[in-house]
Protein backbone atom coordinates (compact mmCIF):
# COMPACT_ATOMS: atom_id res chain seq x y z
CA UNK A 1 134.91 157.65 70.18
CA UNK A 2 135.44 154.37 68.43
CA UNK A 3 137.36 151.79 70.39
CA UNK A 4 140.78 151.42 68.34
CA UNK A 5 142.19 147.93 67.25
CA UNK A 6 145.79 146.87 68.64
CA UNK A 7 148.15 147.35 66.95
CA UNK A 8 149.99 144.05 65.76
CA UNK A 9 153.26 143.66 65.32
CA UNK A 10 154.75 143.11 61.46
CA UNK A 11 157.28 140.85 62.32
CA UNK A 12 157.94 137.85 64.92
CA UNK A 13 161.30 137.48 66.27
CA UNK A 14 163.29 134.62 64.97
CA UNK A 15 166.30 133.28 67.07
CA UNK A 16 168.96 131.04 64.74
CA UNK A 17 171.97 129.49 65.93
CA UNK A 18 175.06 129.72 63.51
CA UNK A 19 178.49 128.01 63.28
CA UNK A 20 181.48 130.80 63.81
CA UNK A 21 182.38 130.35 60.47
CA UNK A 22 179.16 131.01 59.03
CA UNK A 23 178.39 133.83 60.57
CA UNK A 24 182.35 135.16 60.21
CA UNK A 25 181.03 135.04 56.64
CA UNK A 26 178.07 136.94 57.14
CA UNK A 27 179.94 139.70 59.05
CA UNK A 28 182.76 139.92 56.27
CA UNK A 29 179.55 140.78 53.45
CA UNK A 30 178.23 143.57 55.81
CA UNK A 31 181.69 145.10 56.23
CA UNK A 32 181.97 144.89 52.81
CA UNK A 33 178.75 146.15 52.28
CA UNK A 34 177.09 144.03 50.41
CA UNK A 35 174.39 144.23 52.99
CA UNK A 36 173.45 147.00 55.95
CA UNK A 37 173.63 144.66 58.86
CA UNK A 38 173.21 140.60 59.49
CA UNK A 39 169.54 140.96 59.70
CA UNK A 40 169.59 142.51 56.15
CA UNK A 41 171.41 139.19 54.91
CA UNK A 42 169.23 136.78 57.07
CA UNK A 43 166.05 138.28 55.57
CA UNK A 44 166.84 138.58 52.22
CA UNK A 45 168.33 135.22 52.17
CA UNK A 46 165.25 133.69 53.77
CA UNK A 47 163.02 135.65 50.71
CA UNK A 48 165.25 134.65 48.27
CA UNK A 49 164.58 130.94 49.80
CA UNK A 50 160.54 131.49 49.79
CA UNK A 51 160.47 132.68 46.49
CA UNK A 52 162.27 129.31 45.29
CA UNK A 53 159.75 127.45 46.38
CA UNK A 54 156.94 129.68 46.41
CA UNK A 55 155.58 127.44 44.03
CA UNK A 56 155.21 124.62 46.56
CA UNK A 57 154.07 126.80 48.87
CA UNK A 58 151.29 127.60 46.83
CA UNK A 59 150.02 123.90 46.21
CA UNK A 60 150.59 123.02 50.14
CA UNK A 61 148.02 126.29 51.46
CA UNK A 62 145.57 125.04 48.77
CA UNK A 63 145.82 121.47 49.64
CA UNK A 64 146.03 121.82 53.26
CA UNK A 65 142.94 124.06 53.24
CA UNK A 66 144.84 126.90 54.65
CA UNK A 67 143.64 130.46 54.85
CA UNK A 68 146.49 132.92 54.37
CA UNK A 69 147.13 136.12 56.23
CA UNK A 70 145.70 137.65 59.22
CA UNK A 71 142.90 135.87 61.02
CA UNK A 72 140.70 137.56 64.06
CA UNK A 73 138.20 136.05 66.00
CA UNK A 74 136.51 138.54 68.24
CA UNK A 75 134.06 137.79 71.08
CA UNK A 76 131.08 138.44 68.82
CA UNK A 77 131.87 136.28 66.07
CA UNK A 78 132.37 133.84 68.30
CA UNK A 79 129.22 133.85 70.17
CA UNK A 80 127.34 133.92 66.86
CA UNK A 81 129.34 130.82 65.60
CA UNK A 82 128.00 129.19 69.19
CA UNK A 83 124.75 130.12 68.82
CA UNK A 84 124.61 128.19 65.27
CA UNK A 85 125.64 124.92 67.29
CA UNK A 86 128.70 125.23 64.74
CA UNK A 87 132.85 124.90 65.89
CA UNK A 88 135.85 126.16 64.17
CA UNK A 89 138.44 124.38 62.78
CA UNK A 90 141.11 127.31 62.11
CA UNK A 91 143.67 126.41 59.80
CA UNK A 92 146.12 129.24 58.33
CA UNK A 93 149.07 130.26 57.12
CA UNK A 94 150.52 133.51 58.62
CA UNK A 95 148.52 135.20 61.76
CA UNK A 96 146.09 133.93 63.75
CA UNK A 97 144.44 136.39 66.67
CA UNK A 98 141.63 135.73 68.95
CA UNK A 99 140.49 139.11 70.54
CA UNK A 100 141.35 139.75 74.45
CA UNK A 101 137.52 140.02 74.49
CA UNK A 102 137.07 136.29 73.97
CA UNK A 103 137.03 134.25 77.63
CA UNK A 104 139.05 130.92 78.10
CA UNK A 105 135.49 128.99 78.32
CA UNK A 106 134.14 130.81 74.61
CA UNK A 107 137.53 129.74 72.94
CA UNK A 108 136.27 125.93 74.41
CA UNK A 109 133.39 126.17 73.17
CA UNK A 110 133.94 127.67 69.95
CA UNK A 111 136.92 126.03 69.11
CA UNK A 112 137.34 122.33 67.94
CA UNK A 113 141.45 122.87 66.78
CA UNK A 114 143.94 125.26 65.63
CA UNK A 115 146.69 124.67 62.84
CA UNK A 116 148.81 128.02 62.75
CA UNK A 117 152.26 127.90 60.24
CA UNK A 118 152.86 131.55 62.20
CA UNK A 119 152.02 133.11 65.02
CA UNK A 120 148.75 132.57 67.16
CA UNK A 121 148.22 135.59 69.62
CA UNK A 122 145.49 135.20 71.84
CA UNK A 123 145.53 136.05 75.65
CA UNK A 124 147.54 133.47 78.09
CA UNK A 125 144.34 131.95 79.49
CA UNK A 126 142.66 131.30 76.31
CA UNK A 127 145.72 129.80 75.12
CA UNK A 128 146.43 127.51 77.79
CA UNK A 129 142.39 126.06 77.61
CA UNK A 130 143.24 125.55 74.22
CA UNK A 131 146.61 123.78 74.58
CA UNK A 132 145.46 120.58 73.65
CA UNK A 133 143.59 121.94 70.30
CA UNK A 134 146.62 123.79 69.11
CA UNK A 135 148.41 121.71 66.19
């Protein structure tokens, strides 16, 4: 039986501080139901935000080079990029994962830096021999 992938999560939990009056406000739209609950409000107000500017954010991925979306590096891939005496510079926009299959010393040696607007998820130890690579 094929080995199946892990499943990722499809959100990363955000924590915000807000002023009492703020969030007084927020409270009085759900009761009034304008919105289900305070995350409803906080995430369509943070859409509503990214699709002002989603114009900017266009220019910035393309200038900075950035790849958008999900990003794995597995073991294999890995190895391969070693064997071509080549390292990665990963830059991206959204999810970056490097497979539990990839040791701390393969990340090293594979890896030249890391630029994540996101979430990188990679295993403890590969993160930590990377610390100094990760933007």
């Amino acid at each position: 039986m094929p080995k199946s992938r892990p499943t990722l999560p499809e959100t990363e939990k955000l924590t915000i501080n807000l002023g009492l009056v703020d969030l007084g406000q927020i409270d009085l739209l759900v009761q009034e139901g304008f919105y289900s609950n305070r995350t409803d409000l906080i995430r369509t107000s943070i859409r509503n935000q990214l699709a002002v500017h989603a114009d900017v954010v266009k220019q910035a991925v393309a200038r900075n080079s950035l790849s958008l979306g999900i990003q794995r590096y597995a073991r294999a891939e890995l190895e391969a990029v070693r064997a071509a005496g080549q390292r990665l510079r990963i830059q991206a926009l959204g999810l970056v994962v490097i497979g539990e299959d990839v040791t701390p010393e393969l990340a090293v040696a594979t890896i030249e830096s890391v630029a994540v607007l996101g979430a990188l998820h990679a295993s403890p130890a590969v993160k930590a021999a990377l610390w100094k690579r990760i933007q």
